[in-house]
N, C-alpha and C. Protein backbone atom coordinates (compact mmCIF):
# COMPACT_ATOMS: atom_id res chain seq x y z
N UNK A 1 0.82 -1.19 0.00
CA UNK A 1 0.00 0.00 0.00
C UNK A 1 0.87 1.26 0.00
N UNK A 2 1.65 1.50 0.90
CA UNK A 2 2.62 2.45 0.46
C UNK A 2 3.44 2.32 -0.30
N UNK A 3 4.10 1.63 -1.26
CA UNK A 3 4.48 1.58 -2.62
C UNK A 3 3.80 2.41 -3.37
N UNK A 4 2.27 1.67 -3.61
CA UNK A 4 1.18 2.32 -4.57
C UNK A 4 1.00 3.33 -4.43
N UNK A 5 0.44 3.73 -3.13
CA UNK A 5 -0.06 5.43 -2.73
C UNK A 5 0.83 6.54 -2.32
N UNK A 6 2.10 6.44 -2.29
CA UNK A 6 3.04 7.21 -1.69
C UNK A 6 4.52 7.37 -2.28
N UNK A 7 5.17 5.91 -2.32
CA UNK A 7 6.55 6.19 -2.76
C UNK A 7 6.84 5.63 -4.31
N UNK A 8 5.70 5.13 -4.88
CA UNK A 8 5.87 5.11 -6.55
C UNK A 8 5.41 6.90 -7.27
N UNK A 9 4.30 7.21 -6.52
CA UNK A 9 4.15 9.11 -7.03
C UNK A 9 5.50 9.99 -6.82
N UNK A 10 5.85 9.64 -5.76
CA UNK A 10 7.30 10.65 -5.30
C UNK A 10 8.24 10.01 -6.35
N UNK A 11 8.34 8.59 -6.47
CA UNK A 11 9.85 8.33 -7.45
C UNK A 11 8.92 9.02 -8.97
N UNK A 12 7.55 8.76 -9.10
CA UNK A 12 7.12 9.41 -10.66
C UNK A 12 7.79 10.90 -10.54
N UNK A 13 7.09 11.44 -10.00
CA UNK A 13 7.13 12.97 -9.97
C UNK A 13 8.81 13.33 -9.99
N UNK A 14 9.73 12.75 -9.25
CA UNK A 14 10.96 12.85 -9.20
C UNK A 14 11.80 12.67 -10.65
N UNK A 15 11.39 11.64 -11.30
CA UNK A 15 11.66 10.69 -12.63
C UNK A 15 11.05 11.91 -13.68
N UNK A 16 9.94 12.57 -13.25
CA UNK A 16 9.39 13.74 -14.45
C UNK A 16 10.24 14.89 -14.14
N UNK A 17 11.05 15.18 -13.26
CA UNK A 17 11.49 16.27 -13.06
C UNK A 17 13.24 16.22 -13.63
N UNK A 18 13.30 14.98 -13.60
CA UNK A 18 14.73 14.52 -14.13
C UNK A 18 14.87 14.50 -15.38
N UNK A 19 14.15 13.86 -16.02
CA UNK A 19 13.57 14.16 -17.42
C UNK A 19 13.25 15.38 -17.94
N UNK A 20 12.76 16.34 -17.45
CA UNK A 20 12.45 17.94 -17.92
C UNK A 20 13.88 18.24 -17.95
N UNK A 21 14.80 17.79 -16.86
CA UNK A 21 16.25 18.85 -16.76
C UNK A 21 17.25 18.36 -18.06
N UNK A 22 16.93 17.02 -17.94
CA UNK A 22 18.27 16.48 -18.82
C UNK A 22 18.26 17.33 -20.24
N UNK A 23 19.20 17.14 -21.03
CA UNK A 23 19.60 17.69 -22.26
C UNK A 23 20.58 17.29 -22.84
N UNK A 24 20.07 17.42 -24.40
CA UNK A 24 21.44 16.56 -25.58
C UNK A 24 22.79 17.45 -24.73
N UNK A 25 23.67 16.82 -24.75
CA UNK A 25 25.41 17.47 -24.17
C UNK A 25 26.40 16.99 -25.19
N UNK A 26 27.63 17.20 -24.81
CA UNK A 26 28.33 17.22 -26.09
C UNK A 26 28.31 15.65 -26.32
N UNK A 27 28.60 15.00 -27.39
CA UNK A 27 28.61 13.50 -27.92
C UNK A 27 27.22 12.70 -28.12
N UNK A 28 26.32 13.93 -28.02
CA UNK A 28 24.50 13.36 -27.49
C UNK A 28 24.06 12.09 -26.85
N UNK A 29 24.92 12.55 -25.42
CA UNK A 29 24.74 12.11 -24.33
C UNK A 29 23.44 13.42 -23.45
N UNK A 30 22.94 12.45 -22.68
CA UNK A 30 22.30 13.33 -21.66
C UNK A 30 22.50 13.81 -20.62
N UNK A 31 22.52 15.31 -20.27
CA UNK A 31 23.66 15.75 -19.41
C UNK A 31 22.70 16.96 -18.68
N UNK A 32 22.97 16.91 -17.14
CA UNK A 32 22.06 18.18 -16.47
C UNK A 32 23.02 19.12 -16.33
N UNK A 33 21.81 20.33 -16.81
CA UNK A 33 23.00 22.05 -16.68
C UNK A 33 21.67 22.92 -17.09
N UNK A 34 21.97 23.42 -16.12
CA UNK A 34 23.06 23.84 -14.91
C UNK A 34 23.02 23.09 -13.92
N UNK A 35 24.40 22.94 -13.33
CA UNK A 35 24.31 21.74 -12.11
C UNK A 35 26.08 22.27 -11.26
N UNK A 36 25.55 22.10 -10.00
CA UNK A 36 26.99 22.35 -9.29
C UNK A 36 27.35 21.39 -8.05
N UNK A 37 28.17 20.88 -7.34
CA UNK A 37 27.88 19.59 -6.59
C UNK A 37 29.60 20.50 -5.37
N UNK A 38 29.39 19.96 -4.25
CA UNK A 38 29.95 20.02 -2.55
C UNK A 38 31.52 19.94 -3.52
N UNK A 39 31.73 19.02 -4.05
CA UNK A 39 33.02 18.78 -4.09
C UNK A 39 33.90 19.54 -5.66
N UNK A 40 33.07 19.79 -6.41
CA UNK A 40 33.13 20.26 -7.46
C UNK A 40 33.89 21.79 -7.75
N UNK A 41 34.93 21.97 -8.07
CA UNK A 41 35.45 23.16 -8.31
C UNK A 41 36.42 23.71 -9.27
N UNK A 42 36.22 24.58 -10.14
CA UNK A 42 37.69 24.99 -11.12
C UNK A 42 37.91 26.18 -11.10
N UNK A 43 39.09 26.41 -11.87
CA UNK A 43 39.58 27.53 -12.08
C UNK A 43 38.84 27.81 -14.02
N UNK A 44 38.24 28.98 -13.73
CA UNK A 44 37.53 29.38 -14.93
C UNK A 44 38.09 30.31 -15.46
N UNK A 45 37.73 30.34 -16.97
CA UNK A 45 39.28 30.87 -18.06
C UNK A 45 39.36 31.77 -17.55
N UNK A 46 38.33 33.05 -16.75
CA UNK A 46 39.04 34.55 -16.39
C UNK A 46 39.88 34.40 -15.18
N UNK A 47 40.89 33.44 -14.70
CA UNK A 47 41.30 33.10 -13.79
C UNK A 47 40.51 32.72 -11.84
N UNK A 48 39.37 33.21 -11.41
CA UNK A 48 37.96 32.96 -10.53
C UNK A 48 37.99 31.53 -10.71
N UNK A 49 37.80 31.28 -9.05
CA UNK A 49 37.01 29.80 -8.62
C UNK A 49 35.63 30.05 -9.19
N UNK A 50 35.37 28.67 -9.62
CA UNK A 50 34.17 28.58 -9.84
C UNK A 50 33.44 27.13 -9.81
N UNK A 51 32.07 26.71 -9.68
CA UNK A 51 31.43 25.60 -9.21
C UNK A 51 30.30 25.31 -9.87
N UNK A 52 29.94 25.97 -10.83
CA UNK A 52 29.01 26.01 -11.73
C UNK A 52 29.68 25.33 -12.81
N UNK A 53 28.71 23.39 -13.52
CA UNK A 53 29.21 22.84 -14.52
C UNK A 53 27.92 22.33 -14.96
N UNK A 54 28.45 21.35 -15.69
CA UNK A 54 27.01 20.62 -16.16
C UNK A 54 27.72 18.93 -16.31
N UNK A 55 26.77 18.29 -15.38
CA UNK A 55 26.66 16.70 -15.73
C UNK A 55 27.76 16.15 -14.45
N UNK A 56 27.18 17.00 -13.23
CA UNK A 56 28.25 16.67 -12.38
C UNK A 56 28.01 14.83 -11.62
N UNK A 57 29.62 14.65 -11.07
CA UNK A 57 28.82 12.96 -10.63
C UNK A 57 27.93 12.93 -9.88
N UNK A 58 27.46 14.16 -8.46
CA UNK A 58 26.40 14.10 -8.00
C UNK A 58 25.13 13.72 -8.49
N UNK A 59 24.85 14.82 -9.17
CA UNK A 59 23.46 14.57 -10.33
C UNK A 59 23.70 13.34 -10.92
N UNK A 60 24.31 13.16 -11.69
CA UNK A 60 24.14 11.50 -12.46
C UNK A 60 24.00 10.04 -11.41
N UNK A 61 24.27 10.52 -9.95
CA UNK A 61 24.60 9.49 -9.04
C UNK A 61 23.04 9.70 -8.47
N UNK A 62 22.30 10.58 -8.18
CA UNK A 62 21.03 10.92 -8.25
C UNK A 62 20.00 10.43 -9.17
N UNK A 63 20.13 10.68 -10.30
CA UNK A 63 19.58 10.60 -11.71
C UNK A 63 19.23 8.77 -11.56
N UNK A 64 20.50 7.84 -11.33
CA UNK A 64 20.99 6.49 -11.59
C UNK A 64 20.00 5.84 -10.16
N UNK A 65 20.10 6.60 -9.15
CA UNK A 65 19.35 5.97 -8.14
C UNK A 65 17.47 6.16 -8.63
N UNK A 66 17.01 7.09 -8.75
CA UNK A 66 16.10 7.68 -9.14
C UNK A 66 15.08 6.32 -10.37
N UNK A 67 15.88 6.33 -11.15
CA UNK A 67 15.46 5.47 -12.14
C UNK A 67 15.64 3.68 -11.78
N UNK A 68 16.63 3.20 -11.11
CA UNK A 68 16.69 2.28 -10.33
C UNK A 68 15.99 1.72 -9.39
N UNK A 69 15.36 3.07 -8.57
CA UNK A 69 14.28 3.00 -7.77
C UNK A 69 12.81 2.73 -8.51
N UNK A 70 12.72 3.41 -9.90
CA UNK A 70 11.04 3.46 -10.07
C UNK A 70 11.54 1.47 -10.75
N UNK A 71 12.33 1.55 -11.70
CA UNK A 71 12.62 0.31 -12.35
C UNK A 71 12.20 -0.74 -11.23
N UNK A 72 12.73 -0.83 -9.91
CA UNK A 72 12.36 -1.88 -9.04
C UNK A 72 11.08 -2.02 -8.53
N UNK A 73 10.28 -0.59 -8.26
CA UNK A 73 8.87 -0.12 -7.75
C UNK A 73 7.95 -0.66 -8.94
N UNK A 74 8.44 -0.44 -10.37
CA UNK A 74 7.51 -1.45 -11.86
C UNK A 74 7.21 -2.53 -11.27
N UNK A 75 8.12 -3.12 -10.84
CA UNK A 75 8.47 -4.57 -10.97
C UNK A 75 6.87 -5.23 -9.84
């Protein structure tokens, strides 16, 4: 019962929101951006730290659980 009524809507709704973000990226792969993650940081061409990228491992480590989760909740 809570599968049905509760944690298959949250992984849907989650799974639609992942889907709205993604986008063709270079090699037309699917890649989220804007995206910035805790550990994530460079030096950007005007010499400035910066933390703003796209397709960081956070998000894809998110993304991978996300879809793993509804895939098992199908089942």
């Amino acid at each position: 019962a809570f599968l049905e009524k509760k944690a298959y809507p949250l992984l849907e709704g989650c799974a639609t929101f992942l889907l709205d973000w993604l986008l063709e990226g270079p090699g037309g792969y699917l890649v989220t951006n804007p995206s910035t993650s805790p550990e994530h940081e460079f030096i950007a061409p005007d010499g400035k730290k910066a933390s703003v990228s796209y397709s960081t491992t956070m998000d894809m480590a998110i993304i991978k659980e996300v879809f793993s989760a509804m895939e098992s909740a199908a089942e």
